[in-house]
Protein backbone atom coordinates (compact mmCIF):
# COMPACT_ATOMS: atom_id res chain seq x y z
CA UNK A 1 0.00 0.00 0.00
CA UNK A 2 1.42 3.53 -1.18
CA UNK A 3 2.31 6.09 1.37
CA UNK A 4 0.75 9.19 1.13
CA UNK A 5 3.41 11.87 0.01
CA UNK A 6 3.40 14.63 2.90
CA UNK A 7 2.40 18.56 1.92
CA UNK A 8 5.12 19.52 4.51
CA UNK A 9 7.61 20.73 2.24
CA UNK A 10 4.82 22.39 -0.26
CA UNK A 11 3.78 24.39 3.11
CA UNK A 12 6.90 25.66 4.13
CA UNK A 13 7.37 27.00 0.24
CA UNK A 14 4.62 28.85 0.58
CA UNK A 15 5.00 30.07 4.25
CA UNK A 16 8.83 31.23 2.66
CA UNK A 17 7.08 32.51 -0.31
CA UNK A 18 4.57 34.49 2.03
CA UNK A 19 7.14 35.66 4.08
CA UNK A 20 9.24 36.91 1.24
CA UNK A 21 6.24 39.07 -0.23
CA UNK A 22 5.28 40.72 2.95
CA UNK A 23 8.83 41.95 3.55
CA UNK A 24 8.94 42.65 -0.16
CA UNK A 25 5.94 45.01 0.04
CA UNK A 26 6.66 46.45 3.39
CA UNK A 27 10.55 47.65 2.64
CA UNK A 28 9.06 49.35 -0.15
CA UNK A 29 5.80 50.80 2.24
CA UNK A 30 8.93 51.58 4.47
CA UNK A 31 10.32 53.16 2.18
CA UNK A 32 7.54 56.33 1.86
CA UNK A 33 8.27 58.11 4.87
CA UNK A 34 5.25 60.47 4.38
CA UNK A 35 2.42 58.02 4.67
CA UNK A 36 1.55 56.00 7.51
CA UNK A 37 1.65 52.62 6.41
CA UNK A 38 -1.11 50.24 8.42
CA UNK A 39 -0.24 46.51 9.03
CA UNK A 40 -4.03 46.42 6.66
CA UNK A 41 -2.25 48.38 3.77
CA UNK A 42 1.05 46.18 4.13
CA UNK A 43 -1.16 42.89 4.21
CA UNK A 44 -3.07 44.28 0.96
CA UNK A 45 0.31 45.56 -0.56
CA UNK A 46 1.66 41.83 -0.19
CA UNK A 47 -1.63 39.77 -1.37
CA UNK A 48 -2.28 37.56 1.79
CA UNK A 49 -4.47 37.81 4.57
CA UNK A 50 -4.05 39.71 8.08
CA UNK A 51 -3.69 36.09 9.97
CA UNK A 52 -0.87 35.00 7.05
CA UNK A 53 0.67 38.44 8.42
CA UNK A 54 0.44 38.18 12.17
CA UNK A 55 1.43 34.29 11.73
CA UNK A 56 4.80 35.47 10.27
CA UNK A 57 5.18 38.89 12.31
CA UNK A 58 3.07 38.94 15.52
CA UNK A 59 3.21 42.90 15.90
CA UNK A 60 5.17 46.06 13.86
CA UNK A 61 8.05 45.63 15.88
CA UNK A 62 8.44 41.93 14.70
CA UNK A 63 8.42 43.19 11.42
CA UNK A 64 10.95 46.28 11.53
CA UNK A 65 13.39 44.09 12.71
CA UNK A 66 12.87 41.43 9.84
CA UNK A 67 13.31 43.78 7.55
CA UNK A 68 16.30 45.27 9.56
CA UNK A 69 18.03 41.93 9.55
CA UNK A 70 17.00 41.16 5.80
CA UNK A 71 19.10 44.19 4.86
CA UNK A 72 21.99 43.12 7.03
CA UNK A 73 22.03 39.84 5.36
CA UNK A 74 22.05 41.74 2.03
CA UNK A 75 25.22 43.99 3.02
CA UNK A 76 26.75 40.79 4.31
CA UNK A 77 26.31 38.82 1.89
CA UNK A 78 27.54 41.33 -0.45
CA UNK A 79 30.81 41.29 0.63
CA UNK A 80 31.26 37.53 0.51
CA UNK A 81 30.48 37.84 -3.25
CA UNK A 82 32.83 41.18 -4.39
CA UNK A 83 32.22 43.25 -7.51
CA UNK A 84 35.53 44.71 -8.46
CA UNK A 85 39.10 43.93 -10.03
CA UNK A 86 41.40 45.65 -7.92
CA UNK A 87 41.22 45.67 -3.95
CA UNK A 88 40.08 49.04 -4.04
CA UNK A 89 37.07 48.72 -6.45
CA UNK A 90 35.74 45.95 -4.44
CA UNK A 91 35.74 47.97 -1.37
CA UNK A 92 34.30 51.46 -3.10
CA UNK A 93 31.79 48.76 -4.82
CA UNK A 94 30.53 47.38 -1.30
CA UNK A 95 30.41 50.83 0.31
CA UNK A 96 28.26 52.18 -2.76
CA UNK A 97 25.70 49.04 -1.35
CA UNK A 98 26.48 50.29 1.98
CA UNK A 99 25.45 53.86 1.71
CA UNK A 100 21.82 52.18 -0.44
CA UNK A 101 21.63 50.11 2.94
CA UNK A 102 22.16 53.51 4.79
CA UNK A 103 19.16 54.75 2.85
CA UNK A 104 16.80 52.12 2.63
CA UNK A 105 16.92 51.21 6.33
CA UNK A 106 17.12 55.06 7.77
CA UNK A 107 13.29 55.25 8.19
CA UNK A 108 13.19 51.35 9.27
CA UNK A 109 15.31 51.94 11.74
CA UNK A 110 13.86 55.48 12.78
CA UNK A 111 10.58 53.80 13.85
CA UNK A 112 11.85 50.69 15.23
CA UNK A 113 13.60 52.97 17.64
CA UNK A 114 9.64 53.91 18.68
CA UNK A 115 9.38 50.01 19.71
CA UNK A 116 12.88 49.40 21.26
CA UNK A 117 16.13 51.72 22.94
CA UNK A 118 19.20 51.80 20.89
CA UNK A 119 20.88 49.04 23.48
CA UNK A 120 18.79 46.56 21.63
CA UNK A 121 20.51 43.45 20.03
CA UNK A 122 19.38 43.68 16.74
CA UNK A 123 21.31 46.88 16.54
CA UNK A 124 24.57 46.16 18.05
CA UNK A 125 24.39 42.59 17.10
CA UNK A 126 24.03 43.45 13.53
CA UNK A 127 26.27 46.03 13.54
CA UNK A 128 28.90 43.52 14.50
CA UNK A 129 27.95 41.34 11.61
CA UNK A 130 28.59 44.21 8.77
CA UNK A 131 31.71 45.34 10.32
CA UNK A 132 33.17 42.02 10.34
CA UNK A 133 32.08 41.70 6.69
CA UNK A 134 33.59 44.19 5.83
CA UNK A 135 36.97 44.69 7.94
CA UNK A 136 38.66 42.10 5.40
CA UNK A 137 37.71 44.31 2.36
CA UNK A 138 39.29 47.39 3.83
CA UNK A 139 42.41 45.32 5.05
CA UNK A 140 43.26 43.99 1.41
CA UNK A 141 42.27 47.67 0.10
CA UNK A 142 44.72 48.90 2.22
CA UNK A 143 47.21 46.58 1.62
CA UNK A 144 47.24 47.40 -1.97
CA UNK A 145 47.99 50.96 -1.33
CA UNK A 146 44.76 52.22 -2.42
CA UNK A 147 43.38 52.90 0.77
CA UNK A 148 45.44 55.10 3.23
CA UNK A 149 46.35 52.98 6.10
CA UNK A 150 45.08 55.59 8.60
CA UNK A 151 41.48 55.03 8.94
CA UNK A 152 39.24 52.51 10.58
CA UNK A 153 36.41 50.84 9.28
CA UNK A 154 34.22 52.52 11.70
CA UNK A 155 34.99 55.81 10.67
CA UNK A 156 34.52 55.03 7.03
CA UNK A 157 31.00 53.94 7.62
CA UNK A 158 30.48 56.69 10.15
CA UNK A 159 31.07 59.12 7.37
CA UNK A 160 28.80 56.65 4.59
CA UNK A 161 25.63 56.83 7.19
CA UNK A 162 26.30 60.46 7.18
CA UNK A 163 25.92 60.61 3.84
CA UNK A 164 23.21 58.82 3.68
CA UNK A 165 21.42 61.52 6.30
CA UNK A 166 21.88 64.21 3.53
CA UNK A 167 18.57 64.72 1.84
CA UNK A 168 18.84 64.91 -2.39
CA UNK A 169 18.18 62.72 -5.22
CA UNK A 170 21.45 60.44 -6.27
CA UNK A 171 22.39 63.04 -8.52
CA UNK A 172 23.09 65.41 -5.84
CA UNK A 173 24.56 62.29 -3.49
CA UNK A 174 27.13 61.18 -6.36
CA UNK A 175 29.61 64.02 -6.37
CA UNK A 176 29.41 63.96 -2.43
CA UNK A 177 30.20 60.17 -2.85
CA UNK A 178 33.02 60.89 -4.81
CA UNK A 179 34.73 63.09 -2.85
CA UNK A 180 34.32 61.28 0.02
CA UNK A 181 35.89 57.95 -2.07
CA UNK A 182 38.89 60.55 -3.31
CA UNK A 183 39.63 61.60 0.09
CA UNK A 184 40.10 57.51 0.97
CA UNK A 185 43.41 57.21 -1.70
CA UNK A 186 46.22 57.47 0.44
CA UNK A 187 48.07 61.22 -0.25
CA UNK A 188 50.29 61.49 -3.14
CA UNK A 189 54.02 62.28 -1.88
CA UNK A 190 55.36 65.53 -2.82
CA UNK A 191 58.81 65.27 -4.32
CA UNK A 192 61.23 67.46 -2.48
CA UNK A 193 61.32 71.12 -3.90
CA UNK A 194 65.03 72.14 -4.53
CA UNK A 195 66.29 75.15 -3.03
CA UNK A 196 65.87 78.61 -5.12
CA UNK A 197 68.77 79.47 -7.08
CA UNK A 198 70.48 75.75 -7.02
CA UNK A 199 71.73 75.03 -10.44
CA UNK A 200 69.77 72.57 -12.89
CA UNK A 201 70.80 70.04 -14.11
């Protein structure tokens, strides 16, 4: 007599594909800090039910820091898999993901901090988890010569989340970027001036 096959694995597919759509349409709800988004509008935004949404995220808190962590797991993962040639490209290419992260989770962050203090876990925690991504990138970067040796990872994405803080479209963000990615090339030596009046040659 045949067994019947279990639906246990077709559930959890569509639990993971439920999941995925109700962070998919609340990063982007997230994302328009101007309207307050319901848990009703999210649900309709994603295409399932309220109980499919309080089954996956019990309350708004819940759900901030899902999508908190999803974008740490993005930045992370990001700098397991580099885009670049040189040391240096691979880092600027990382921070240019880093400063979207900056942007994307500004107002996720701003009203989880309504739910929970700034000692919470899932900030320090995951804060711990992108530097240590990262902190090899810079090394090798800086290795190479095309980073100057004098600056921490910290500070770098201290001055990447400030950045991010400055209100424009990318257009106005690129050239701020840029000068901020100039300023990370170690300083060109000056060769020694010779006195005035030596001879040449």
């Amino acid at each position: 007599m045949s067994q019947p096959i279990s639906r246990a694995p077709a559930r959890r597919a569509d639990a993971a594909r439920n999941r995925d759509k109700i962070l998919a349409a609340a990063r982007i709800a997230f994302a328009e800090p101007d309207i307050a988004m319901s848990m009703a509008e999210i649900s309709r935004r994603a295409g399932v039910g309220m109980a499919t949404l309080y089954r996956n995220f019990p309350g708004r808190r819940e759900l901030l820091e899902a999508l908190y962590v999803d974008e740490v797991e993005a930045i992370v993962a990001a700098a397991a898999a580099p885009d670049g040639k040189t040391p240096g490209e691979i880092l600027t290419a990382w921070l240019h993901r880093f400063l979207a992260f900056s942007t994307s989770k500004r107002h996720i962050a701003s009203e989880l901090l309504t739910h929970v203090d700034s000692s919470n876990p899932v900030f320090n925690d995951n804060r711990d988890r992108v530097l240590a991504a990262g902190r090899p990138l810079l090394v090798a970067a800086q290795q190479s010569h095309e980073v100057r040796d004098d600056l921490t990872l910290e500070q770098i994405l201290d001055m990447i989340i400030a950045i991010a803080t400055i209100h424009g479209d990318p257009g106005y963000l690129a050239p701020i970027l840029q000068t901020t990615f100039d300023g990370l090339r170690p300083p060109l030596k000056s060769k020694p001036r010779r006195p005035a009046g030596s001879a040449n040659g």
